[in-house]
Protein backbone atom coordinates (compact mmCIF):
# COMPACT_ATOMS: atom_id res chain seq x y z
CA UNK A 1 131.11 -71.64 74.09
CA UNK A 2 131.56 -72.51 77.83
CA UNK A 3 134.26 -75.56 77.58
CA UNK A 4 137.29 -75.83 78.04
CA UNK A 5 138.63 -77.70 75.09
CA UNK A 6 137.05 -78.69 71.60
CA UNK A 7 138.25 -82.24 70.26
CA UNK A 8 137.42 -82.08 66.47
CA UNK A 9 137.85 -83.90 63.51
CA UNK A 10 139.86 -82.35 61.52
CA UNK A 11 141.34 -79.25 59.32
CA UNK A 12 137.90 -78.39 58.05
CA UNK A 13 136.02 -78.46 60.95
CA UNK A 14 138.69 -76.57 62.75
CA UNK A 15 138.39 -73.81 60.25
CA UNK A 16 133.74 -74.21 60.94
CA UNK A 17 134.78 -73.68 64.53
CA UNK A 18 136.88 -70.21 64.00
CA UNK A 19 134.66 -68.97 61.86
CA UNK A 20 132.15 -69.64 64.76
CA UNK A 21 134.69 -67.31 66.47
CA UNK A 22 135.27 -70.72 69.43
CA UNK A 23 139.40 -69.82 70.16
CA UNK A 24 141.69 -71.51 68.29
CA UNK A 25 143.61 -72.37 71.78
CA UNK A 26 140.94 -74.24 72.61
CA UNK A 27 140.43 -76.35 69.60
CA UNK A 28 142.74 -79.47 69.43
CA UNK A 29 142.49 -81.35 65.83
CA UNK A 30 141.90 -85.28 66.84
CA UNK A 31 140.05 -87.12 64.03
CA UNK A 32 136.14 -88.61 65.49
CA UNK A 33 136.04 -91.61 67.72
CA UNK A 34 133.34 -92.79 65.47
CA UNK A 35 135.66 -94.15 62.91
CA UNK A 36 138.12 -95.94 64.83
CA UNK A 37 136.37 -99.15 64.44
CA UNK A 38 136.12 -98.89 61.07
CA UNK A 39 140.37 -99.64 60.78
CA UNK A 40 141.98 -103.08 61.02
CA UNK A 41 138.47 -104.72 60.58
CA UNK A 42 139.23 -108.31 60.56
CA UNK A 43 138.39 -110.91 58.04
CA UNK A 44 136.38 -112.98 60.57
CA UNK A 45 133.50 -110.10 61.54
CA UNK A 46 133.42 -109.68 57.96
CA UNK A 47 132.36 -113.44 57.55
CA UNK A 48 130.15 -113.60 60.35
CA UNK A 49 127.97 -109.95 59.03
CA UNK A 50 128.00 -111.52 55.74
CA UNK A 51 126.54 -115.10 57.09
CA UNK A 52 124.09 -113.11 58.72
CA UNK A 53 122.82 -111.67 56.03
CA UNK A 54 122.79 -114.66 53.91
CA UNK A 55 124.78 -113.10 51.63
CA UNK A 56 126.75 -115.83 49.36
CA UNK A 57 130.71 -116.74 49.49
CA UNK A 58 130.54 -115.67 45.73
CA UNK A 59 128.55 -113.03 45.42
CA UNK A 60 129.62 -108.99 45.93
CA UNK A 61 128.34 -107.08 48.26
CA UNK A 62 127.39 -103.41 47.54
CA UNK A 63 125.79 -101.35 50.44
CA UNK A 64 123.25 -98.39 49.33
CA UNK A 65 123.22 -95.80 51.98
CA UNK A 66 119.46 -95.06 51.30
CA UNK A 67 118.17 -91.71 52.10
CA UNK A 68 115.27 -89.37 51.84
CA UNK A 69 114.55 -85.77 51.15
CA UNK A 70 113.01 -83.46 53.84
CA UNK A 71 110.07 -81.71 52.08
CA UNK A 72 111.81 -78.08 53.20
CA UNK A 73 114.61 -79.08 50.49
CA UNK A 74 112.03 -79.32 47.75
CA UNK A 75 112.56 -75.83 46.45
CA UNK A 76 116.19 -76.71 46.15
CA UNK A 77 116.15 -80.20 44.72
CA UNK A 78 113.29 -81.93 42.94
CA UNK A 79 112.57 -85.16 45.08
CA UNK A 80 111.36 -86.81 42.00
CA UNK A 81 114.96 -86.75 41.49
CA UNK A 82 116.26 -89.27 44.20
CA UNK A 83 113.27 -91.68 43.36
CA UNK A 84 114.95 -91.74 40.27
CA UNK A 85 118.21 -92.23 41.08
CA UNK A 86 117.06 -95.29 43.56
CA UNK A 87 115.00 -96.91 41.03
CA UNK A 88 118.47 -97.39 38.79
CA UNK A 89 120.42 -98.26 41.15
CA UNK A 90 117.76 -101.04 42.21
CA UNK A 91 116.80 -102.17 38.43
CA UNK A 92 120.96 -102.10 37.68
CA UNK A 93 121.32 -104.59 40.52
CA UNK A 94 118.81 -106.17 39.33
CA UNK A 95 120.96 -107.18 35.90
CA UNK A 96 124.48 -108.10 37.12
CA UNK A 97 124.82 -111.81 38.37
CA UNK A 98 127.04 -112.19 40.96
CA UNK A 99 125.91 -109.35 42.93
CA UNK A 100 123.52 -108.88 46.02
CA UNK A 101 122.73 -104.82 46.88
CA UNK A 102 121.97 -104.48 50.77
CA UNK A 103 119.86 -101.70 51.04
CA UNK A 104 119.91 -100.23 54.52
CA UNK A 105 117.26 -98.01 55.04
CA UNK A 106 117.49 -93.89 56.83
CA UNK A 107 116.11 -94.21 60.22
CA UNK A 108 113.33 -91.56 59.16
CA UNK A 109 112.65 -92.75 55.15
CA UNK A 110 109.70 -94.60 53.96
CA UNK A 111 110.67 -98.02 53.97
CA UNK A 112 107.44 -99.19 52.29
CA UNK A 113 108.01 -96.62 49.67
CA UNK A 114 111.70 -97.80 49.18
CA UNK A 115 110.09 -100.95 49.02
CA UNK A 116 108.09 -100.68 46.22
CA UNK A 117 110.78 -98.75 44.29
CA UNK A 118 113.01 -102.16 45.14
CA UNK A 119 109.49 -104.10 43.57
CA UNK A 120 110.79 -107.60 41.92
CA UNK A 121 114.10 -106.47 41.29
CA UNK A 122 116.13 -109.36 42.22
CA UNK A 123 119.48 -109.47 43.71
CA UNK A 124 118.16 -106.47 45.99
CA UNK A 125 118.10 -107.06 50.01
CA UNK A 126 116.20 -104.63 52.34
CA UNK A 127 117.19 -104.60 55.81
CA UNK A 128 115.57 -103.03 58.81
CA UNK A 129 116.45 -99.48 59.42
CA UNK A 130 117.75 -99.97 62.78
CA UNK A 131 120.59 -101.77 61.71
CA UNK A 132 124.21 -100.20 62.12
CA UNK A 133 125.60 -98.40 58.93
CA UNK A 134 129.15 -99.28 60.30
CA UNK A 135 129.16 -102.73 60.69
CA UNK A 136 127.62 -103.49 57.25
CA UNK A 137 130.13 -100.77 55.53
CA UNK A 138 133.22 -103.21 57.02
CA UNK A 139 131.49 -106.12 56.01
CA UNK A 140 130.59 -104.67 52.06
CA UNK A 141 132.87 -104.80 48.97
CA UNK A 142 131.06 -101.55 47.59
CA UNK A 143 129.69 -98.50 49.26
CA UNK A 144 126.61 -96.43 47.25
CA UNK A 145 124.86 -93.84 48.46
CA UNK A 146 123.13 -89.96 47.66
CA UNK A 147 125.00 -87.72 50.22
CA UNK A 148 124.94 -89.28 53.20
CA UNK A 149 127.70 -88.73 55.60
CA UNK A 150 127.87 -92.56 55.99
CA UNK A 151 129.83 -92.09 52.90
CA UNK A 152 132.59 -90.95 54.73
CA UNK A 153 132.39 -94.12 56.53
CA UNK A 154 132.68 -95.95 53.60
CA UNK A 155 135.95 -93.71 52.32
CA UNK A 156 137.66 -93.98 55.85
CA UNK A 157 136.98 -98.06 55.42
CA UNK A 158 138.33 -97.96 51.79
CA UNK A 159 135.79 -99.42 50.06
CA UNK A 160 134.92 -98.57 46.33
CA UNK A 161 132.70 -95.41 47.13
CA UNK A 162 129.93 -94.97 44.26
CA UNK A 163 127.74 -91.70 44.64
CA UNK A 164 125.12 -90.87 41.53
CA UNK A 165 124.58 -87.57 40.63
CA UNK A 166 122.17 -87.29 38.48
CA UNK A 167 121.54 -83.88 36.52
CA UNK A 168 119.90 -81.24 39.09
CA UNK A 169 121.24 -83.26 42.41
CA UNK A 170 123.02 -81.10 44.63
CA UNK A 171 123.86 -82.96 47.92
CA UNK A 172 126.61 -85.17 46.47
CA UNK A 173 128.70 -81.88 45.93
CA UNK A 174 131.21 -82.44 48.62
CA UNK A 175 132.13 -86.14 47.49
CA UNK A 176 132.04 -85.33 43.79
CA UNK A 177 134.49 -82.26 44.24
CA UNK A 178 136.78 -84.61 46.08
CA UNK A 179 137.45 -86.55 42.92
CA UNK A 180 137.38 -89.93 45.57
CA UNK A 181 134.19 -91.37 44.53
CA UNK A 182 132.87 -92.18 41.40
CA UNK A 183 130.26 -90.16 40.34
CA UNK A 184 127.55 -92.29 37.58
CA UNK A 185 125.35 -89.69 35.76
CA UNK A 186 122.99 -92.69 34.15
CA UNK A 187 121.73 -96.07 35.25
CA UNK A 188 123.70 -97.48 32.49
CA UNK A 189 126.67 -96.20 33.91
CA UNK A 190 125.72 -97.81 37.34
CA UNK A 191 125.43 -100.64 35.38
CA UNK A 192 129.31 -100.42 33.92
CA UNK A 193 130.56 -99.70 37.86
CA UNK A 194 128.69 -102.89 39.08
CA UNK A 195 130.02 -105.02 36.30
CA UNK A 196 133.29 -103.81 37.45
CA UNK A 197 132.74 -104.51 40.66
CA UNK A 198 131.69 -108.15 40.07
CA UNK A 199 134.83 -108.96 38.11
CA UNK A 200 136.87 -107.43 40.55
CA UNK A 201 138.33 -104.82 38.30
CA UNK A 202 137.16 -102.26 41.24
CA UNK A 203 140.47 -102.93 43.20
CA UNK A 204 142.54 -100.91 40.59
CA UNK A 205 139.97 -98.18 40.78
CA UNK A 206 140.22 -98.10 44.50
CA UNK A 207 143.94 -98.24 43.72
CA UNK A 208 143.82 -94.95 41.27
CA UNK A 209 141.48 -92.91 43.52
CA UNK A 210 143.37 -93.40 47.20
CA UNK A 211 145.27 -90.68 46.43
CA UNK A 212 142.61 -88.12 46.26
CA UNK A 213 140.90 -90.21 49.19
CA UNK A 214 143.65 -89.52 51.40
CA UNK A 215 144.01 -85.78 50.90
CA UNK A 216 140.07 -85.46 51.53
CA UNK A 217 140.39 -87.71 54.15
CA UNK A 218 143.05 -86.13 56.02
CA UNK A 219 141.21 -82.77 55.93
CA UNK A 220 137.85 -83.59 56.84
CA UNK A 221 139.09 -86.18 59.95
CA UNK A 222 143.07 -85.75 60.12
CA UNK A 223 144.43 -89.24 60.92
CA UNK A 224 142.94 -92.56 59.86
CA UNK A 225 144.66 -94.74 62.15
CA UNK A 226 142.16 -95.85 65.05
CA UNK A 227 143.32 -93.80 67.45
CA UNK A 228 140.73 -90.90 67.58
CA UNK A 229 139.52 -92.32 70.95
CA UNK A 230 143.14 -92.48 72.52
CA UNK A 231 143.90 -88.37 71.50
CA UNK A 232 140.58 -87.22 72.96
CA UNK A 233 141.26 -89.28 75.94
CA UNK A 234 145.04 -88.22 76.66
CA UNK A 235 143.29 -84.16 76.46
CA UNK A 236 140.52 -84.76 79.15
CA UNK A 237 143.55 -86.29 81.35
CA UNK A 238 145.91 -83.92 80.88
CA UNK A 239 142.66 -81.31 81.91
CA UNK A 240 141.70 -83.25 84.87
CA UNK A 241 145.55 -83.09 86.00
CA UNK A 242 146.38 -79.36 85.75
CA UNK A 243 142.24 -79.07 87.82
């Protein structure tokens, strides 16, 4: 480990890095720039992602992180498993009026695949894979997604964070055992959460489940306030200085 310093996200990480055996005195807890934009979003560049998109004044938005499964993880997951898990969340979209599911494809799935899973099922929208995760997460009223670690964008951005688990599905383990998502085990119960979300019920879950987002949040990326960017920036100075 040949730098000087180590700007990291937060208590957990720190701990990654130890055990690593980097030296604590030159670890410094900061939170990740990545996130600051995600704070203080404004209602404006919400309007103007959501225009883009066509998306209507009265409709939700829910944003499905979609994923895929690398074929060396087949011995510890069946893939079967996420097709399955996509195809209800598409067809349960597909029921609730009132509701438009952005799907935004991984950079290295299948999007023809995805597509067909998507097949007629109205209400659905697939978007090109290049787009940024972060600027449809501020603009969406509802974050879904298998594991990804753009859920975490969706936590830090407090949005109603949805993650099916369906029996056998491992890579949700970290958000589950926060207790800051919900966690649907069926398409009907997909079903229930989007309902929910449509007749804005969802606040008072988001409501319920901030404390448990905060204490998961302040672990994995310390302070939620913007100012990652600033901390790491005040370090490098303060190295240049005493050089």
């Amino acid at each position: 480990m040949i730098a000087d310093q180590v700007a990291t996200w937060g208590d957990t990480t720190y701990e990654v890095l130890l055990n690593h055996n980097v030296p604590a005195e030159k670890i410094t807890i900061t939170g990740s720039p990545r996130h600051d934009n995600l704070i203080n979003v404004s209602a404006d560049e919400i309007a103007q992602t959501r225009k883009r998109l066509n998306i209507p004044p009265a409709s939700a938005m829910v944003l499905c992180a979609s994923t895929y499964q690398q074929k060396e993880y087949n011995s510890l997951s069946d893939p079967e498993l996420l097709v399955s898990m996509k195809k209800a969340v598409f067809q349960a979209a597909g029921e609730i009026d009132g509701l438009c599911l952005v799907v935004k494809p991984h950079p290295l799935e299948n999007v023809q695949e995805t597509k067909q899973l998507i097949g007629n099922a109205k209400n659905v929208l697939l978007l090109n894979a290049g787009e940024d995760i972060r600027e449809l997460t501020k603009a969406c009223d509802a974050f879904i997604g298998f594991g990804s670690t753009a859920t975490v964008d969706a936590l830090i951005a407090n949005k109603l964070t949805i993650c099916p688990s369906f029996k056998g599905w491992i890579w949700s383990d970290p958000f589950v055992k926060s207790n800051a998502v919900l966690v649907p085990r069926s398409e009907e119960e997909i079903v229930d959460i989007f309902k929910k979300i449509t007749d804005y019920s969802y606040k008072e879950i988001i409501k319920e489940m901030d404390p448990a987002r905060q204490n998961y949040l302040y672990k994995l990326a310390y302070k939620i306030d913007g100012h990652s960017s600033e901390r790491i920036t005040s370090i490098a100075i303060e190295m240049a200085k005493s050089k």
